[in-house]
Protein backbone atom coordinates (compact mmCIF):
# COMPACT_ATOMS: atom_id res chain seq x y z
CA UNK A 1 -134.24 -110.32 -143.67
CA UNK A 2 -132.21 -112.79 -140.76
CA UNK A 3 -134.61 -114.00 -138.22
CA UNK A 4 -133.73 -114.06 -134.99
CA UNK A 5 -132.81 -117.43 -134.37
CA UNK A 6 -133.94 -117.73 -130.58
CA UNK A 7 -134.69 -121.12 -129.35
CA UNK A 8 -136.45 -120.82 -125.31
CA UNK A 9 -139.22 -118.30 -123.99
CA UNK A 10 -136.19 -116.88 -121.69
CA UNK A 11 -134.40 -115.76 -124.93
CA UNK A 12 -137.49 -113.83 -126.61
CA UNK A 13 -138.65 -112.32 -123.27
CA UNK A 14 -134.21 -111.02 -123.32
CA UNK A 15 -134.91 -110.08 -127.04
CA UNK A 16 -138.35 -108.27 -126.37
CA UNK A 17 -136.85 -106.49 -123.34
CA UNK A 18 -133.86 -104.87 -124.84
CA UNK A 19 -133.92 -101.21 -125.57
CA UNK A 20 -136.16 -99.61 -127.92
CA UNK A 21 -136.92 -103.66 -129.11
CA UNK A 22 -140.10 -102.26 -129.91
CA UNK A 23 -138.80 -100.56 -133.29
CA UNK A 24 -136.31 -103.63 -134.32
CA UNK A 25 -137.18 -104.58 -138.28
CA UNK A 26 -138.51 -108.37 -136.97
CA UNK A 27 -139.70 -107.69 -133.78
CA UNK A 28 -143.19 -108.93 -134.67
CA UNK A 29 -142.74 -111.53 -137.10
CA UNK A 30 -139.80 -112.86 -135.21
CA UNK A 31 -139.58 -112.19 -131.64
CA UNK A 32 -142.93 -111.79 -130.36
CA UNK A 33 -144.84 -114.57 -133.04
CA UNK A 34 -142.30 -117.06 -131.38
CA UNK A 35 -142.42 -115.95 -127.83
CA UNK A 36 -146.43 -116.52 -128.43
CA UNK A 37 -146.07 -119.47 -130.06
CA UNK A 38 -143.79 -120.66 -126.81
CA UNK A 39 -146.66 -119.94 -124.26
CA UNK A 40 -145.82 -116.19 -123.77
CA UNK A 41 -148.63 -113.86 -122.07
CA UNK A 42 -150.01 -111.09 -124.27
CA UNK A 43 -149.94 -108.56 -121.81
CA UNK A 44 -146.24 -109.74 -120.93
CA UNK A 45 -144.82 -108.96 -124.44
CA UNK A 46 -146.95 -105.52 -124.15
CA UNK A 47 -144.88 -104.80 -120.58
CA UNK A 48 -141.83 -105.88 -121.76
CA UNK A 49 -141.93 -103.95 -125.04
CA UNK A 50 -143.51 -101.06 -123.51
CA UNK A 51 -141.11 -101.17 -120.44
CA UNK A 52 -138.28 -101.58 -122.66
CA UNK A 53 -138.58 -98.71 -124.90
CA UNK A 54 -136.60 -95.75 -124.68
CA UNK A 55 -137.43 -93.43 -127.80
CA UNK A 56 -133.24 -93.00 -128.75
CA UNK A 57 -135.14 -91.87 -132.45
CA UNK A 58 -137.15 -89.53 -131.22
CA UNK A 59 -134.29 -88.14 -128.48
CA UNK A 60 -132.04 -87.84 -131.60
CA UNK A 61 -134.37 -86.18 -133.61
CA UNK A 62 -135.38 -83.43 -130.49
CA UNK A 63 -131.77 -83.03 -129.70
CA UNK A 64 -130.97 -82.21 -133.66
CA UNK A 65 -133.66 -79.72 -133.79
CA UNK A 66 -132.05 -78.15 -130.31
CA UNK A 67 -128.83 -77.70 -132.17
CA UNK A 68 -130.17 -76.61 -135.49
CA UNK A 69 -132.38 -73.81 -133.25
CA UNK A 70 -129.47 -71.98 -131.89
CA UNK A 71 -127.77 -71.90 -135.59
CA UNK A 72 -125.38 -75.03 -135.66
CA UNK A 73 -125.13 -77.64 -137.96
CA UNK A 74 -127.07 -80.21 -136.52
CA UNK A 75 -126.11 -83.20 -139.15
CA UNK A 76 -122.55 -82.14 -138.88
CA UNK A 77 -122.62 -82.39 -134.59
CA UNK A 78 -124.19 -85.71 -135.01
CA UNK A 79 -122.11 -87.58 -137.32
CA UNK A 80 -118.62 -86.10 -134.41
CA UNK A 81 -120.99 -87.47 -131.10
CA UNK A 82 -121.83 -91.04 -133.29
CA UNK A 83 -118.15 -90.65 -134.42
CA UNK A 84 -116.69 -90.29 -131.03
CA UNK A 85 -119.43 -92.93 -129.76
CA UNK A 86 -117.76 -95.56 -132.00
CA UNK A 87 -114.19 -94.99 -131.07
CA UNK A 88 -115.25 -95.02 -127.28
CA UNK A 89 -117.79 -98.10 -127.55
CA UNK A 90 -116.08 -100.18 -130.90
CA UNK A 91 -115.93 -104.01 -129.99
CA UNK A 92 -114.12 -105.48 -132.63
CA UNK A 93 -115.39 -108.86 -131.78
CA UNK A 94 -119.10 -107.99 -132.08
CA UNK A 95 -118.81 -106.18 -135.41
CA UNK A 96 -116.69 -108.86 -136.81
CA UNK A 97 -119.00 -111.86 -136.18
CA UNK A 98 -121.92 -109.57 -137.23
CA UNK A 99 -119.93 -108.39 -140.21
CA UNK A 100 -119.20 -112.65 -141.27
CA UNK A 101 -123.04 -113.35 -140.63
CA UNK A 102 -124.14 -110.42 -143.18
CA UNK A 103 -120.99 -111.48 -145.73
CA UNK A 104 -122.14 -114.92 -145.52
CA UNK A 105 -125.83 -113.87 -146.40
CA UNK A 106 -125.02 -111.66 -149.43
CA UNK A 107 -126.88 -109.15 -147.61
CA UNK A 108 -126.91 -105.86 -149.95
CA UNK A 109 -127.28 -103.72 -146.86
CA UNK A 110 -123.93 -103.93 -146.10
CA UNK A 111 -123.48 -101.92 -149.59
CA UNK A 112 -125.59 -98.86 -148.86
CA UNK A 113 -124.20 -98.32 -145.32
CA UNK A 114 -120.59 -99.12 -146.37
CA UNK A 115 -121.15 -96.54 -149.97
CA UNK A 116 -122.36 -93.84 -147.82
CA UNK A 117 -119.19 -94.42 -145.32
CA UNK A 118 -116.47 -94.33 -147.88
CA UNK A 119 -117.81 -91.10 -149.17
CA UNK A 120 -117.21 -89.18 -146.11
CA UNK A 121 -113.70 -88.58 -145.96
CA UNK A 122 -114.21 -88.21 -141.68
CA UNK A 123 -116.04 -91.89 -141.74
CA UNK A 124 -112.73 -93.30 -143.80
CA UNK A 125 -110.64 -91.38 -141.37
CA UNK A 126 -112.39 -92.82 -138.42
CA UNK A 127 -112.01 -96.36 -140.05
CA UNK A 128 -108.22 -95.44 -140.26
CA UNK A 129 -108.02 -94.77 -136.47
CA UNK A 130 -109.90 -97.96 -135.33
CA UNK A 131 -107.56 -99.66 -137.82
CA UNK A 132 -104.66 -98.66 -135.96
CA UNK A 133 -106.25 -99.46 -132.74
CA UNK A 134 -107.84 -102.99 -133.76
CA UNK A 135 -105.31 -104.24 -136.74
CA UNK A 136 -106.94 -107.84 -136.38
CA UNK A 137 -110.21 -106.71 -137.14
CA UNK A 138 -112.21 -108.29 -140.11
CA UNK A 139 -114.70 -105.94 -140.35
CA UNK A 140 -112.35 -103.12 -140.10
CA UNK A 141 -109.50 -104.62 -142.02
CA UNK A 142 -112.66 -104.71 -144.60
CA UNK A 143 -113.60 -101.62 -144.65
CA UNK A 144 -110.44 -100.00 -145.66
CA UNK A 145 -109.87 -101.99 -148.02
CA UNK A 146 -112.76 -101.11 -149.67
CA UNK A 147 -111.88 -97.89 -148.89
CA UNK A 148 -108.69 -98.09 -150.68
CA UNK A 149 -110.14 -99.68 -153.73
CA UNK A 150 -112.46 -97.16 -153.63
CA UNK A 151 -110.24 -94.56 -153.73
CA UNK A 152 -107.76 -96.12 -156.30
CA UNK A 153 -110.93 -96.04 -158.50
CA UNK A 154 -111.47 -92.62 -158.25
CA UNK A 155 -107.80 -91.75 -159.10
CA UNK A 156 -107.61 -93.47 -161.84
CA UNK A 157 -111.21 -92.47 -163.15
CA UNK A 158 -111.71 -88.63 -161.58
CA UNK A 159 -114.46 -89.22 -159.71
């Protein structure tokens, strides 16, 4: 796991306010240790945490079992709306500094997220279209080429 790398009390009270912080992997042992450590109030980490959370999780989950009540797919409808989401929202320079930051760690997670995308033939396809869109893209340019290897393997051994 990264730490967060924060240096004042300004930048933990930013971290500890942003949206649904409150579930972030090192929110505790990061974030809100240092932002003690610093001089923060208790009961301004609890307000800011608190204030700051949103429940996107729990909305997801509530609006899946909407979809699933009334006989649709509910995993297919959202895997289009995070689909769509990413075309609309992509910043190529965002994912490509956090894309060199987890290459330069040898973080595994990058395998399990990026084995489950080149799977999906409408996750390669998406990758295709922000290709075409953002051809200077590291992080994209990335992706499909592991996406072509990928493929190429499975040609040549049937997968």
């Amino acid at each position: 796991n990264q730490s967060l790398r924060i240096a004042t009390i300004d930048e933990y009270r930013k971290t500890l306010s942003k949206p649904d912080a409150i579930l972030e992997e090192n929110i505790y042992t990061d974030a809100l240790a240092e932002y003690m450590k610093l001089g923060g109030a208790p009961m301004d980490a609890v307000n800011l945490l608190s204030e700051s959370y949103l429940g996107i999780p729990s909305m997801c989950n509530a609006i899946a079992q909407s979809v699933d009540s009334i006989g649709l797919d509910s995993d297919a409808t959202m895997k289009r709306a995070i689909r769509k989401l990413l075309q609309e929202r992509f910043d190529p320079q965002h994912h490509d500094e956090s894309f060199m930051k987890y290459y330069n760690n040898d973080d595994k997670k990058a395998s399990e997220w990026l084995d489950v995308l080149l799977e999906d033939l409408e996750w390669r396809q998406t990758m295709y279209q922000l290709l075409e869109k953002y051809p200077n893209s590291a992080f994209i340019n990335f992706v499909v080429l592991v996406s072509t290897l990928y493929l190429l393997n499975c040609i040549l051994f049937f997968c």
